[in-house]
N, C-alpha and C. Protein backbone atom coordinates (compact mmCIF):
# COMPACT_ATOMS: atom_id res chain seq x y z
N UNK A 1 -51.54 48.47 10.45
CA UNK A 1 -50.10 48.60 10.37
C UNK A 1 -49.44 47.24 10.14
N UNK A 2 -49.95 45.93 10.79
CA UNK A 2 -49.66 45.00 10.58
C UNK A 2 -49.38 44.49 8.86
N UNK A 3 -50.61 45.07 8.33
CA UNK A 3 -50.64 44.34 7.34
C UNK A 3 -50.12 44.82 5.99
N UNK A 4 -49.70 45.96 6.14
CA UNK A 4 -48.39 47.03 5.69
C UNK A 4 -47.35 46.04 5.62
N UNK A 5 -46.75 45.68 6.97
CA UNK A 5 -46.03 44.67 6.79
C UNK A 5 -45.74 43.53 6.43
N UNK A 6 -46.72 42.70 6.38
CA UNK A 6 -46.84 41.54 5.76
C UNK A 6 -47.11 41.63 4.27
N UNK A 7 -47.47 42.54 3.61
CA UNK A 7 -47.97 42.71 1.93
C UNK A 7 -46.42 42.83 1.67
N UNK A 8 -45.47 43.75 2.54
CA UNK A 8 -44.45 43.90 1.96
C UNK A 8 -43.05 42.71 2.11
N UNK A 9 -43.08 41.87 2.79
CA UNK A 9 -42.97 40.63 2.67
C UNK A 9 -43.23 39.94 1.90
N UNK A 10 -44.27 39.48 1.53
CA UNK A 10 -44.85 38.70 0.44
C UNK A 10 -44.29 39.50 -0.77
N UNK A 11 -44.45 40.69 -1.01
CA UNK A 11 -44.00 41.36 -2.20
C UNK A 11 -42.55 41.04 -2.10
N UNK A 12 -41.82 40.82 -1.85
CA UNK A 12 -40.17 40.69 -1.71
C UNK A 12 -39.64 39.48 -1.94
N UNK A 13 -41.06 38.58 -1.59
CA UNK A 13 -40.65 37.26 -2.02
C UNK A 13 -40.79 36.54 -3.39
N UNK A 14 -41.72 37.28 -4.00
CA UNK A 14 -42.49 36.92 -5.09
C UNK A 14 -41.33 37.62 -6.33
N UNK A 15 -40.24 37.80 -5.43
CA UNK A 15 -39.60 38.22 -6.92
C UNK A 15 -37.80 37.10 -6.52
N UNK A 16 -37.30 36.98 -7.58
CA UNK A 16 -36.14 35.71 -7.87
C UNK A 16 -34.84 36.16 -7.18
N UNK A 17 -34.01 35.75 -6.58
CA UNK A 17 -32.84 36.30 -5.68
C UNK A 17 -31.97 36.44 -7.20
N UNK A 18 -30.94 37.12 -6.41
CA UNK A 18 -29.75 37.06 -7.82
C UNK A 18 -29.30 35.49 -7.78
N UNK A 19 -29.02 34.90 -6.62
CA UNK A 19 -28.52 33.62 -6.84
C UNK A 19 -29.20 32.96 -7.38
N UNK A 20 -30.45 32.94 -7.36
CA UNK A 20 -31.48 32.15 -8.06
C UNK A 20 -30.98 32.52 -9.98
N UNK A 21 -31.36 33.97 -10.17
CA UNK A 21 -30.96 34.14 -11.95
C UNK A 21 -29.85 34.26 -12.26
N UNK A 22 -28.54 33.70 -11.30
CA UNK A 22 -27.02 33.69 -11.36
C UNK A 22 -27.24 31.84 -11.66
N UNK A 23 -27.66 31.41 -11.13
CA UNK A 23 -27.73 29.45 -11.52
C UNK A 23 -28.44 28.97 -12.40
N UNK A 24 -29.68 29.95 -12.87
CA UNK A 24 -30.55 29.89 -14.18
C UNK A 24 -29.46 30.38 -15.37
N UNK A 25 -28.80 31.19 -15.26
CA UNK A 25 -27.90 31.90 -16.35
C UNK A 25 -26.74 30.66 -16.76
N UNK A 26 -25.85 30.31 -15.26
CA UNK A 26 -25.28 29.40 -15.62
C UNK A 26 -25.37 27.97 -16.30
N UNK A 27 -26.31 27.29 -16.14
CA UNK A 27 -27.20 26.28 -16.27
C UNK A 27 -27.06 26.53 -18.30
N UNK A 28 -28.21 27.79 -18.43
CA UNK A 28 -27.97 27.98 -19.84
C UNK A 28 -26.92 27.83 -20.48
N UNK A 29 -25.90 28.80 -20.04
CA UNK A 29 -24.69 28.90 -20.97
C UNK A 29 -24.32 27.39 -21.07
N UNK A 30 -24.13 26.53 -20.07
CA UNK A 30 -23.70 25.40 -20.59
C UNK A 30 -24.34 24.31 -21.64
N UNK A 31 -25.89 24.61 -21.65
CA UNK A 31 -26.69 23.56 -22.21
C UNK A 31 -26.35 24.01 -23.67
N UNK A 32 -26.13 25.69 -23.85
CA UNK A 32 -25.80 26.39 -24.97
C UNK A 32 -24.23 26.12 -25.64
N UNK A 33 -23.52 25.92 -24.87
CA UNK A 33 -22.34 25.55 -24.84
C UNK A 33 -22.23 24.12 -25.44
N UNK A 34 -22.89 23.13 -24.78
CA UNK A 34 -23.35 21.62 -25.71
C UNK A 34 -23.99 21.69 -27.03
N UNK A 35 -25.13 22.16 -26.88
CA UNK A 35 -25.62 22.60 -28.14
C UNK A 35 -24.78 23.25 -29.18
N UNK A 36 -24.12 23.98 -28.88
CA UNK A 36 -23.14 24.44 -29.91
C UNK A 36 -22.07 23.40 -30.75
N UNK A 37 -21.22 22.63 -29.68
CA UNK A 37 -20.74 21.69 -30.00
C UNK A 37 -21.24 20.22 -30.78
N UNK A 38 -22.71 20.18 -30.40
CA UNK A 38 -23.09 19.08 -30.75
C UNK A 38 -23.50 19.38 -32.49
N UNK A 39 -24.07 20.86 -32.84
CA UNK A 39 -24.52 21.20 -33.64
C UNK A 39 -23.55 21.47 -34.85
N UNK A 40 -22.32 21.87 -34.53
CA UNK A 40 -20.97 21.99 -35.07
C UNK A 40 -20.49 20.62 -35.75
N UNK A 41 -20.38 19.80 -34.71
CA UNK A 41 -20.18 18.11 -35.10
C UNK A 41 -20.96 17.44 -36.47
N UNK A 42 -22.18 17.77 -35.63
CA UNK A 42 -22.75 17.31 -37.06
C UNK A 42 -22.72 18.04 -38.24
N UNK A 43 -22.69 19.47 -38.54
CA UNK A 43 -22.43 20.40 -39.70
C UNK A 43 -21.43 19.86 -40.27
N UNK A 44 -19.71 19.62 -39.54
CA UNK A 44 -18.75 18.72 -40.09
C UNK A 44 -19.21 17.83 -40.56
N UNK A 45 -19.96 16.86 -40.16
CA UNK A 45 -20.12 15.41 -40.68
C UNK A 45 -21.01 15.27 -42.03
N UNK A 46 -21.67 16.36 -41.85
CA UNK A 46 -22.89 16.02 -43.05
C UNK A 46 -22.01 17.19 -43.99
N UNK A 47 -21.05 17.90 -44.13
CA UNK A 47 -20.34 18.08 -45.22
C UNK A 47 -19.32 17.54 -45.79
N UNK A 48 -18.68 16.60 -44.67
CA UNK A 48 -18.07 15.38 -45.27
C UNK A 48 -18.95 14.42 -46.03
N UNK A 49 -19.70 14.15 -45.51
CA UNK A 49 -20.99 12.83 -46.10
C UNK A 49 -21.36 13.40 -47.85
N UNK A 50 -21.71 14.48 -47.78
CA UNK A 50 -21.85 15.72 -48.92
C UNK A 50 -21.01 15.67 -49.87
């Protein structure tokens, strides 16, 4: 019976909290958010240069 309990523990842990894939999500959007901008910048520039 013990060990009923403890498998199901370990199983509960082995998976990501929401806060955990709520700060992974956020994290993205912003790096995506730079990337966008940075990628934009230069599209301007090299059709001016063009």
């Amino acid at each position: 019976m013990k060990s009923t309990h403890t498998t199901s523990r370990n199983s509960h842990r082995a998976a990501f909290s929401l806060v955990e894939l709520l700060v992974v999500i956020g994290i993205l959007t912003i790096l995506m958010g730079l990337a966008y901008v940075t990628l934009g910048q230069s599209g301007q520039k090299a059709r001016v240069a063009a």
